[in-house]
Protein backbone atom coordinates (compact mmCIF):
# COMPACT_ATOMS: atom_id res chain seq x y z
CA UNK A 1 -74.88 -13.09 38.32
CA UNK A 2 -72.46 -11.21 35.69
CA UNK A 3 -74.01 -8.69 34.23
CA UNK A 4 -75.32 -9.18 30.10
CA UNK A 5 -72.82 -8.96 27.43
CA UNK A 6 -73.20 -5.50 25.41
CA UNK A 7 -72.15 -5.36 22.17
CA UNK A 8 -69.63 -2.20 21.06
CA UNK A 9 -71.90 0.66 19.40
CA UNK A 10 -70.11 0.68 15.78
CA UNK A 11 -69.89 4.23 13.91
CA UNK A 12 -70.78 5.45 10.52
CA UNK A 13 -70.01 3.22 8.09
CA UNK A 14 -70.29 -0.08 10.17
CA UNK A 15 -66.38 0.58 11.74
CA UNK A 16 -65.55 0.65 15.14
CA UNK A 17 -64.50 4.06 16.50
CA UNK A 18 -60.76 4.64 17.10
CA UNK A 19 -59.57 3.53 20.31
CA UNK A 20 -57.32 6.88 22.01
CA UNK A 21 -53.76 5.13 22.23
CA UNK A 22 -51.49 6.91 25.23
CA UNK A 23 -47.93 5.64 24.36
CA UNK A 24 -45.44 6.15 27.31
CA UNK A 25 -41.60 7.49 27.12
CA UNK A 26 -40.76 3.86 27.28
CA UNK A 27 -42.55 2.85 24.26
CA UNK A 28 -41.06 6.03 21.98
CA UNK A 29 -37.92 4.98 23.35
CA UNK A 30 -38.15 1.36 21.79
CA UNK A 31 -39.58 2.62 18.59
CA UNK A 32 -36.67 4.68 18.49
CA UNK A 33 -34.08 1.80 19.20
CA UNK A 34 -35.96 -0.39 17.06
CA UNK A 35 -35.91 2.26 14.51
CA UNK A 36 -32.39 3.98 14.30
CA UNK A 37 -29.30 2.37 12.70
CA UNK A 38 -27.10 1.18 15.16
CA UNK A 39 -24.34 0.64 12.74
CA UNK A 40 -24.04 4.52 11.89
CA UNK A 41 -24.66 5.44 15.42
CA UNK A 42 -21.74 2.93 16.90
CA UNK A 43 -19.18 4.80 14.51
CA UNK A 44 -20.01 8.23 15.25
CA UNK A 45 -19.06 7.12 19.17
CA UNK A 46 -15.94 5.78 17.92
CA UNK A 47 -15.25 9.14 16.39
CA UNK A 48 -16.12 10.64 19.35
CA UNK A 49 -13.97 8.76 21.39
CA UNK A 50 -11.23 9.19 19.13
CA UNK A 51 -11.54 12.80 19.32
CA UNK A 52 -11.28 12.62 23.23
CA UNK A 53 -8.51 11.40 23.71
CA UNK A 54 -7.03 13.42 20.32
CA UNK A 55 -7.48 16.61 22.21
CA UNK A 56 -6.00 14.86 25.25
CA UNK A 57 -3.00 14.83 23.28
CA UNK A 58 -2.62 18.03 21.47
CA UNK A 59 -4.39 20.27 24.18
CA UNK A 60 -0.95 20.74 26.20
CA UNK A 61 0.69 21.65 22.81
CA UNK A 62 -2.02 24.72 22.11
CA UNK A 63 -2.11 25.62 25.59
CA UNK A 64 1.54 26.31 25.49
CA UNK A 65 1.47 28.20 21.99
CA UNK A 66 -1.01 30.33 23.57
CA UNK A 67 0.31 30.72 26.77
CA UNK A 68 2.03 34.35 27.78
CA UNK A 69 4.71 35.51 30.52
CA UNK A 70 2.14 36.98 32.70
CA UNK A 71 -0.67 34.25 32.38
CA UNK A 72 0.32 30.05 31.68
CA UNK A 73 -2.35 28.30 30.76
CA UNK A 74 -3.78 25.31 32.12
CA UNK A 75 -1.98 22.07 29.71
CA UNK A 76 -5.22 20.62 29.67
CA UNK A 77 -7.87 23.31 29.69
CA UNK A 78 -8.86 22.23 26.14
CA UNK A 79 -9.51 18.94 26.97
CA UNK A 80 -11.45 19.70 29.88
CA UNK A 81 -13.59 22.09 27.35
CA UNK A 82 -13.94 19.50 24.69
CA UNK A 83 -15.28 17.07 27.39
CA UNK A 84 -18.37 19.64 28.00
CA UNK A 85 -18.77 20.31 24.17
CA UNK A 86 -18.91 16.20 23.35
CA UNK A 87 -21.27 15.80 25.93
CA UNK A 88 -23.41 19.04 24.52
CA UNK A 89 -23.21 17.80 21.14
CA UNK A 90 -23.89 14.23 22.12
CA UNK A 91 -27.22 15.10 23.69
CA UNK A 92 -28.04 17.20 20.99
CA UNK A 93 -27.53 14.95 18.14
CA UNK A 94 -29.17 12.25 20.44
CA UNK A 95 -32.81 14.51 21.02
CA UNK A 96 -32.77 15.53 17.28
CA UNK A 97 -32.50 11.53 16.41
CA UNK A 98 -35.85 11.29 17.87
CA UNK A 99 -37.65 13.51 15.09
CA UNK A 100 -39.46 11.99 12.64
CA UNK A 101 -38.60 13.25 9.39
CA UNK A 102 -41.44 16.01 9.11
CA UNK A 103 -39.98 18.02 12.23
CA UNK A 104 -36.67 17.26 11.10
CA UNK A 105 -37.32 19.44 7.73
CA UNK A 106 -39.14 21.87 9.98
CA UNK A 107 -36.29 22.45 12.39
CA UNK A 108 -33.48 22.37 9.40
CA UNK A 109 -35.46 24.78 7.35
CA UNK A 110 -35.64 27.65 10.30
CA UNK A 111 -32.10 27.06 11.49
CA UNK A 112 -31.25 27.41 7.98
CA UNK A 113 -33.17 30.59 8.03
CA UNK A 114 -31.60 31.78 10.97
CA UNK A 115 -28.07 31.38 9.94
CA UNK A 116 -28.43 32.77 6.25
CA UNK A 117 -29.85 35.87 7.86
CA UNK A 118 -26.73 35.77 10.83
CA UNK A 119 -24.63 35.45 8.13
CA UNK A 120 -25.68 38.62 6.09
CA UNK A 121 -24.60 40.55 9.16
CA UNK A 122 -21.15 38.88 10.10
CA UNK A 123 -19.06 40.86 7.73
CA UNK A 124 -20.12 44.08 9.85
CA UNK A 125 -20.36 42.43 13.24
CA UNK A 126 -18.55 39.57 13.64
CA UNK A 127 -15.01 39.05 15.51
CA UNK A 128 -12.12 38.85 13.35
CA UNK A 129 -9.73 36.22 14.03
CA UNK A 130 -6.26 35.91 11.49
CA UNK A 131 -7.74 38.83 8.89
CA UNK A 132 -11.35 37.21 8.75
CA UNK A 133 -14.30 37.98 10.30
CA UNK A 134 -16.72 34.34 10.66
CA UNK A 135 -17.82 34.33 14.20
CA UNK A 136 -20.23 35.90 16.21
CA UNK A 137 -19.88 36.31 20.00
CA UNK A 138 -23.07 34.89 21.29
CA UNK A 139 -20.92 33.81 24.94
CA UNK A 140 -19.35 31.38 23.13
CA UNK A 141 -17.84 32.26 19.30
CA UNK A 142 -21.19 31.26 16.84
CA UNK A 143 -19.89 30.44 13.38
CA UNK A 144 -22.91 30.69 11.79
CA UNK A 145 -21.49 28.84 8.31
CA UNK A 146 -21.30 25.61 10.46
CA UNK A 147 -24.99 25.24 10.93
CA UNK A 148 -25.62 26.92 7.52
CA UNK A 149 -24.60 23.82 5.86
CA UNK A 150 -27.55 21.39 7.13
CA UNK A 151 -29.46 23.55 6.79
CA UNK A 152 -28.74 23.99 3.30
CA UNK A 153 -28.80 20.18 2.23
CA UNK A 154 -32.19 20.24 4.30
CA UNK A 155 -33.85 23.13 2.15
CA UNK A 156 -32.31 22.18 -1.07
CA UNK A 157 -33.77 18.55 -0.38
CA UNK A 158 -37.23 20.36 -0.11
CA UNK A 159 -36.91 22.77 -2.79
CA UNK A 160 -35.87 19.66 -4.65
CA UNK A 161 -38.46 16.91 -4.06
CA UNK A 162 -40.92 19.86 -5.30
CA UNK A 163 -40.12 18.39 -8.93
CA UNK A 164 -42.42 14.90 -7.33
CA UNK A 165 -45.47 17.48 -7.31
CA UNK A 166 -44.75 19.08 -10.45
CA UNK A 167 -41.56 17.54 -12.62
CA UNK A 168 -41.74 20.89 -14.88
CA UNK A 169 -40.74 23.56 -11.38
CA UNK A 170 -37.52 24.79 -12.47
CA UNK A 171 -36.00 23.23 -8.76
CA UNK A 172 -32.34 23.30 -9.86
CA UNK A 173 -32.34 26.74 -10.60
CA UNK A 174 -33.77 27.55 -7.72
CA UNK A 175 -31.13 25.78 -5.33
CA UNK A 176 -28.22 27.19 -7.68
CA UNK A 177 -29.51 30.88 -7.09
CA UNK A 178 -29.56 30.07 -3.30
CA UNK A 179 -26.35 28.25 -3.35
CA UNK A 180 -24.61 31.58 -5.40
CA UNK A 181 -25.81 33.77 -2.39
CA UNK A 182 -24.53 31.98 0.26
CA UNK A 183 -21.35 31.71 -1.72
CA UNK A 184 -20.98 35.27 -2.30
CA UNK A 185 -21.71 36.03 1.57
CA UNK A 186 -18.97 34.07 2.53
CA UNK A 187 -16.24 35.78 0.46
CA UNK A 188 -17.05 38.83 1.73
CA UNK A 189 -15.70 37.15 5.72
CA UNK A 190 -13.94 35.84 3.62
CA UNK A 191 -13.98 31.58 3.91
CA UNK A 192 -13.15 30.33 0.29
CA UNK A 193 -13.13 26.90 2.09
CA UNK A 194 -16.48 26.88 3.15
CA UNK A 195 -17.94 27.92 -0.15
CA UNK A 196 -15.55 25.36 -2.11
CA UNK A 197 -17.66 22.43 0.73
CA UNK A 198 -21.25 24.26 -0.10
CA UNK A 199 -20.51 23.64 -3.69
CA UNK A 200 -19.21 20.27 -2.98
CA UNK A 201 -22.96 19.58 -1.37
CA UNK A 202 -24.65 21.47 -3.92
CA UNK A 203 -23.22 19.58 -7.24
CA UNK A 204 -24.20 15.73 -5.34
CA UNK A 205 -27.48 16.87 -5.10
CA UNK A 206 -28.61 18.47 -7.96
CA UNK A 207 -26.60 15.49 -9.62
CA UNK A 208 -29.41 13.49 -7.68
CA UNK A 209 -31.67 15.22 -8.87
CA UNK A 210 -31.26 14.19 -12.47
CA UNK A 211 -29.28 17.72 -13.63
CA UNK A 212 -27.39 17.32 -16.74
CA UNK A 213 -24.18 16.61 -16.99
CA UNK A 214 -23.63 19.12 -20.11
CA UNK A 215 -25.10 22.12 -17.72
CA UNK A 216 -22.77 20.20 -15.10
CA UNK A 217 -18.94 20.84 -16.79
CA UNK A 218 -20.75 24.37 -18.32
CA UNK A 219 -21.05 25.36 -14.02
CA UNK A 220 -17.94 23.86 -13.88
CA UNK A 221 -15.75 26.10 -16.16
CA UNK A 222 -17.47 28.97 -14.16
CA UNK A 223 -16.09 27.25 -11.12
CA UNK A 224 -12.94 27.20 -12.30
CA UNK A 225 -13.27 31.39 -13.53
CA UNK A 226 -14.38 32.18 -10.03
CA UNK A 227 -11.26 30.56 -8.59
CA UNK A 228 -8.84 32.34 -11.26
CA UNK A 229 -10.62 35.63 -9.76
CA UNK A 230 -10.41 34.56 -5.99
CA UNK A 231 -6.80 34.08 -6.93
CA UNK A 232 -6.30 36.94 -8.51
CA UNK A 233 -7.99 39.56 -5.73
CA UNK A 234 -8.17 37.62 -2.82
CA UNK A 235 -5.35 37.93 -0.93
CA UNK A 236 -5.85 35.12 1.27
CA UNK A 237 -6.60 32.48 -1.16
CA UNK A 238 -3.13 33.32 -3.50
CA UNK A 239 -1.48 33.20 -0.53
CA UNK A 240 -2.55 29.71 0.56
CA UNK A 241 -2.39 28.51 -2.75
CA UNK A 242 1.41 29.85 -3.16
CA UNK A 243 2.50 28.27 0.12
CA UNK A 244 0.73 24.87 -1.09
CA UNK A 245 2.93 24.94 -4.60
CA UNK A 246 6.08 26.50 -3.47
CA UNK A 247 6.14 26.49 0.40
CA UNK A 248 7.54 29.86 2.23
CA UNK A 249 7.68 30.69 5.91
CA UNK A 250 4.51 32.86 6.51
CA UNK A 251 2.02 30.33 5.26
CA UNK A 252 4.19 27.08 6.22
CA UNK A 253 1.60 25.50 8.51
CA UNK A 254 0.85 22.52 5.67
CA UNK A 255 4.09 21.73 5.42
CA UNK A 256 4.75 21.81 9.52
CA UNK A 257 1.29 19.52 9.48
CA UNK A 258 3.00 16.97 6.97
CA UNK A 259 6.30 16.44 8.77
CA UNK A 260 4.94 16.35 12.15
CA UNK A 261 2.50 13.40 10.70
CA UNK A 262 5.09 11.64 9.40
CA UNK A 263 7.79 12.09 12.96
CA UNK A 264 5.87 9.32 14.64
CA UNK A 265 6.29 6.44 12.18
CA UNK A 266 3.86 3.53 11.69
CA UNK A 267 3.59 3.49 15.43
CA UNK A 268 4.19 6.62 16.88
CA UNK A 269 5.74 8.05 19.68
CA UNK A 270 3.33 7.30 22.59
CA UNK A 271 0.52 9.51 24.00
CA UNK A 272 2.29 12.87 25.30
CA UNK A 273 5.74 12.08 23.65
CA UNK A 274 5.34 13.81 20.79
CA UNK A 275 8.01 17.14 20.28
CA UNK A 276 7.27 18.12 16.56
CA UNK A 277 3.31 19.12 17.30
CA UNK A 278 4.62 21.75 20.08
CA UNK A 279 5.65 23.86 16.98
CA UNK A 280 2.74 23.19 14.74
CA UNK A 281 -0.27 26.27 14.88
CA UNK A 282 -3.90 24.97 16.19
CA UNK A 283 -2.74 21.35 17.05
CA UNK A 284 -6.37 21.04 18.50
CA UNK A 285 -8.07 21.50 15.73
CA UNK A 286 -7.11 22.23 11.89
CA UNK A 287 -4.38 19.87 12.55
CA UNK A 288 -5.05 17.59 15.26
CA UNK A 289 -4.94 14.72 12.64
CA UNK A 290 -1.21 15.48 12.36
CA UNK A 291 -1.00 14.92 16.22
CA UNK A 292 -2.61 11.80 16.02
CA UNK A 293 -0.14 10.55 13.94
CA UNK A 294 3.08 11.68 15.81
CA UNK A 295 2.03 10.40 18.97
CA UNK A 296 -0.19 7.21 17.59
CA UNK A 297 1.37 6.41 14.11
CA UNK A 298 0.75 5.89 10.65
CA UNK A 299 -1.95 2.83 11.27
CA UNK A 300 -3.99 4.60 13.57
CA UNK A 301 -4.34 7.50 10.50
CA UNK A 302 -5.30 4.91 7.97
CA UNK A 303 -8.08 3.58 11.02
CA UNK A 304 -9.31 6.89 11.50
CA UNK A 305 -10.16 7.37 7.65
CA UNK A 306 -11.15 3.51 7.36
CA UNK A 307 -14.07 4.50 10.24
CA UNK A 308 -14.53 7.77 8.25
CA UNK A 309 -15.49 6.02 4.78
CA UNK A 310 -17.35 2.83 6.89
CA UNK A 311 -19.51 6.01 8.20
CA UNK A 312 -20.18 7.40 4.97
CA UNK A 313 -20.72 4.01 2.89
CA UNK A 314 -23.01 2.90 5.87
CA UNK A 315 -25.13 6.17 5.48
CA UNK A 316 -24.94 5.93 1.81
CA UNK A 317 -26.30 2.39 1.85
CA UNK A 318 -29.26 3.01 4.02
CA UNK A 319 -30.48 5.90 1.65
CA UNK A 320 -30.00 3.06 -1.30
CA UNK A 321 -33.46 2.20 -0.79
CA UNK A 322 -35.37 5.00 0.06
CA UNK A 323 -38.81 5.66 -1.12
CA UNK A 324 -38.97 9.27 -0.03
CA UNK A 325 -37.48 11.98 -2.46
CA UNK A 326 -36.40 14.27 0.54
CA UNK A 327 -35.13 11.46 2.94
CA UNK A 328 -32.45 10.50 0.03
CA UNK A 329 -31.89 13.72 -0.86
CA UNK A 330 -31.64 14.99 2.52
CA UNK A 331 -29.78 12.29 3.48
CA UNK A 332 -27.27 12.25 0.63
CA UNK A 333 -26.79 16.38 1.16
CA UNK A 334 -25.99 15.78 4.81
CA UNK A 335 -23.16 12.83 4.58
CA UNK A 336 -21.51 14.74 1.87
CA UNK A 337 -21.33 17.75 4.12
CA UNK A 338 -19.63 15.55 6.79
CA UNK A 339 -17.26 13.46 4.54
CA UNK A 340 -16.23 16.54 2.85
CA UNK A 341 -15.16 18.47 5.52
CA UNK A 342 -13.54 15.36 7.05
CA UNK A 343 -11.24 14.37 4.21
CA UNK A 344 -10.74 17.83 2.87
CA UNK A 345 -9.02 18.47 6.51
CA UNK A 346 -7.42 14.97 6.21
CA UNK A 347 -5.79 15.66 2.92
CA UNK A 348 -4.70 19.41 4.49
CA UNK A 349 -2.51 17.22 7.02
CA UNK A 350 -1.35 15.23 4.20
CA UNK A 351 0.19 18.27 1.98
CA UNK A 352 -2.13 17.28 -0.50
CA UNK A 353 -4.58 20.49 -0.89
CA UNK A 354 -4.06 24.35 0.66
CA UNK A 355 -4.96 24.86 4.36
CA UNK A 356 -8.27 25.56 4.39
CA UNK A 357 -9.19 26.12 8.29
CA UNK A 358 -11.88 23.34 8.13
CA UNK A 359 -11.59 20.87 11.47
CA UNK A 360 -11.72 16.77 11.61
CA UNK A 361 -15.48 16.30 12.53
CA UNK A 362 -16.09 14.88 15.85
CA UNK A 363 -12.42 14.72 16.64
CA UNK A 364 -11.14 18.47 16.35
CA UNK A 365 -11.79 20.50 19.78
CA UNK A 366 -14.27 23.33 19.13
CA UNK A 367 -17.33 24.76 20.42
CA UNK A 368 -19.56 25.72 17.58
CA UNK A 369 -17.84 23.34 15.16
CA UNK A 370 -18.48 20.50 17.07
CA UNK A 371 -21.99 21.16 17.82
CA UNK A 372 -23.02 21.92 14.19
CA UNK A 373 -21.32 18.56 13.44
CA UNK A 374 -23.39 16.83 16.32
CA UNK A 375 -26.37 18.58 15.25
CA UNK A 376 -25.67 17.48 11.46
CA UNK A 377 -25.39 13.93 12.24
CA UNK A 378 -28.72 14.47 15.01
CA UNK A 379 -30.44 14.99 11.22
CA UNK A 380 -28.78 12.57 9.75
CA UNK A 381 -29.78 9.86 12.37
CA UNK A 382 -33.70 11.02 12.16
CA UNK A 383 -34.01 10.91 8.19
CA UNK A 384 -32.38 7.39 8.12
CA UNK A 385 -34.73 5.93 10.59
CA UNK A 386 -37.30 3.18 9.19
CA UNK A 387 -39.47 0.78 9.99
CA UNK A 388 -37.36 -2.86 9.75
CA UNK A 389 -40.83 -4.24 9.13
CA UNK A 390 -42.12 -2.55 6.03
CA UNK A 391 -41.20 -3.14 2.67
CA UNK A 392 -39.93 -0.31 0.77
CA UNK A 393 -40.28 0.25 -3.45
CA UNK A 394 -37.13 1.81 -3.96
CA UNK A 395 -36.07 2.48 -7.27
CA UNK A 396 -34.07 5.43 -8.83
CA UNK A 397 -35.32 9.51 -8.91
CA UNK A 398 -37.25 8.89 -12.27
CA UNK A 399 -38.98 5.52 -10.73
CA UNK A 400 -39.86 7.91 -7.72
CA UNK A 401 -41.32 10.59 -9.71
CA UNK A 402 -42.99 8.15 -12.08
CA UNK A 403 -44.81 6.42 -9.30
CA UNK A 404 -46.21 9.31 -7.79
CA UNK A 405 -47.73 10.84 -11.04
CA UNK A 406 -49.37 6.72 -11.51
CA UNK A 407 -51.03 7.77 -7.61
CA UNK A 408 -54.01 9.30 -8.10
């Protein structure tokens, strides 16, 4: 005889009490799948496979540069390094994709932190490498200026969305002042190109955030002052500059970059045939994307910046319809970083801006570059994540704040 039928005891309020839910690896692993945008994820492998076998082509060029008559090094010890790096910076980027957007502020906010205070202490510390000093020696060379810059989209996207609590905080002054520091820290390593990509970030989002355009062009004309004055008493920036306008033969490395892209053709010269890139200074990274198109031609260049602007559209587009202040914000702060530094290096190669030691993200060899990239796009892939099954308002930054003063 089965035993009689007793009813649940319901709680206050006539509800049923909450049932403890234990969700298994498994099922965060298909929220996440179900969750992340495969679209943007698929072209950061392509990148990454790109860059693999990149490296694999100017690696025996830099080994030779660097090689001495006592010691040869190995033609391929940079690829084999660049293997271990990818693999680092894939599993990074692929654990920090698993953040919901709450840790994801967390964790950008304290390596933010972390690096702005590194970076007060590099100009007395750090190793200097061709007159500047932007690396620490943590076992491995530490730029701490490549994981500055998420973190600096991620606070500036929190200082920013403050203006949904209260639209009269003074936000934009608050990022500007912390953008100005940053930038005046860096020309004392000095890196002129690094502070001309934190602007870069800095003028999207505070254009996002509903700045005027008069206080916009007034910034501007002190942009253009502060470069007349980095010209003017920074030795490394005239020089750059000069050898941009009028060529020369210490600071010919743009020009070496644009007729080594151009020796391969359309097509190229094959993987390993190229002879151009043997003379042409850090073939692995500042100007791998002059290797590429030696050795793979014209039409694999114009790919490689076709996948670069399908990345950055594709990111753009999924922030189109955000609901959440910091998640565009955020968002927008992070793929400017990456398509900045990506066709700011591009148009190096070209001959059409002044060398500016920035390398192609996810294609250049590096250690610490590579990993801040990988750990930018790790952020990148948490804050676009959404639910495919819930509707979202959308609307502009004045339809976002105006909804959340209508909330009670």
């Amino acid at each position: 005889m089965s035993a009689p039928y007793t009813p649940a005891v319901r709680g206050p309020g006539n509800f049923l009490p909450p049932v403890p839910v234990q969700r298994r690896w498994r099922d965060g692993l298909r929220v996440w799948w179900r969750e992340i945008d495969k679209v943007l994820l698929a072209l950061i492998l392509v990148l990454m496979g790109i860059g693999l076998v990149a490296v694999a082509a100017a690696s025996p060029a830099s080994a030779d540069q660097l090689s001495t008559a006592k010691e040869r090094l190995d033609g391929f010890m940079f690829f084999k390094r660049h293997i271990v790096f990818q693999l680092m910076g894939l599993a990074v980027m692929t654990g920090l994709s698993f953040l919901d957007r709450d840790q994801a502020r967390r964790l950008g906010i304290l390596v933010g932190a972390v690096m702005l205070a590194l970076l007060f202490v590099v100009p007395f510390i750090g190793e200097e490498k061709n007159g500047a000093r932007r690396w620490i020696n943590v076992g491995m060379s530490l730029q701490p200026s490549e994981f500055l810059k998420p973190g600096f989209a991620i606070i500036c996207a929190w200082v920013l969305s403050w203006k949904v609590r209260d639209p009269h905080l003074p936000v934009i002054v608050y990022v500007t002042g912390f953008f100005g520091l940053i930038a005046a820290l860096l020309m004392l390593q000095p890196n002129l190109g690094d502070a001309i990509l934190f602007g870069g970030i800095w003028l999207v989002m505070v254009l996002l955030a509903g700045m005027p355009w008069q206080r916009i062009a007034g910034l501007g004309g002190l942009g253009i002052v502060g470069l007349t004055l980095a010209y003017m008493f920074y030795d490394n920036a005239r020089h750059r500059i000069d050898g941009f306008l009028g060529g020369g033969t210490a600071f010919d490395q743009v020009d070496l970059a644009q007729r080594t892209i151009t020796a391969g053709g359309w097509t190229g010269t094959g993987l390993w045939l190229g002879i151009r890139k043997m003379n042409l200074p850090e073939a692995h990274t500042d100007y791998i994307f002059s290797v590429i198109g030696e050795e793979f031609g014209l039409v694999m260049c114009a790919v490689i910046v076709l996948v670069y602007c399908a990345l950055v559209m594709r990111a753009l587009t999924r922030l189109v319809g955000e609901d959440n202040l910091f998640a565009l914000l955020a968002g927008a702060g992070l793929i400017t970083q990456f398509g900045g530094q990506a066709f700011i290096n591009i148009l190096v190669n070209l001959k059409l801006f002044p060398s500016k030691g920035m390398t192609l993200p996810l294609i250049s060899y590096g250690g610490s570059s590579t990993l801040a990239v990988c750990f930018t796009l790790g952020l990148l892939l948490a804050i676009t994540r959404r639910n495919p099954f819930l509707a979202r308002e959308g609307g502009s930054l004045r339809d976002l704040i105006e909804r959340k003063e209508e909330r009670p």
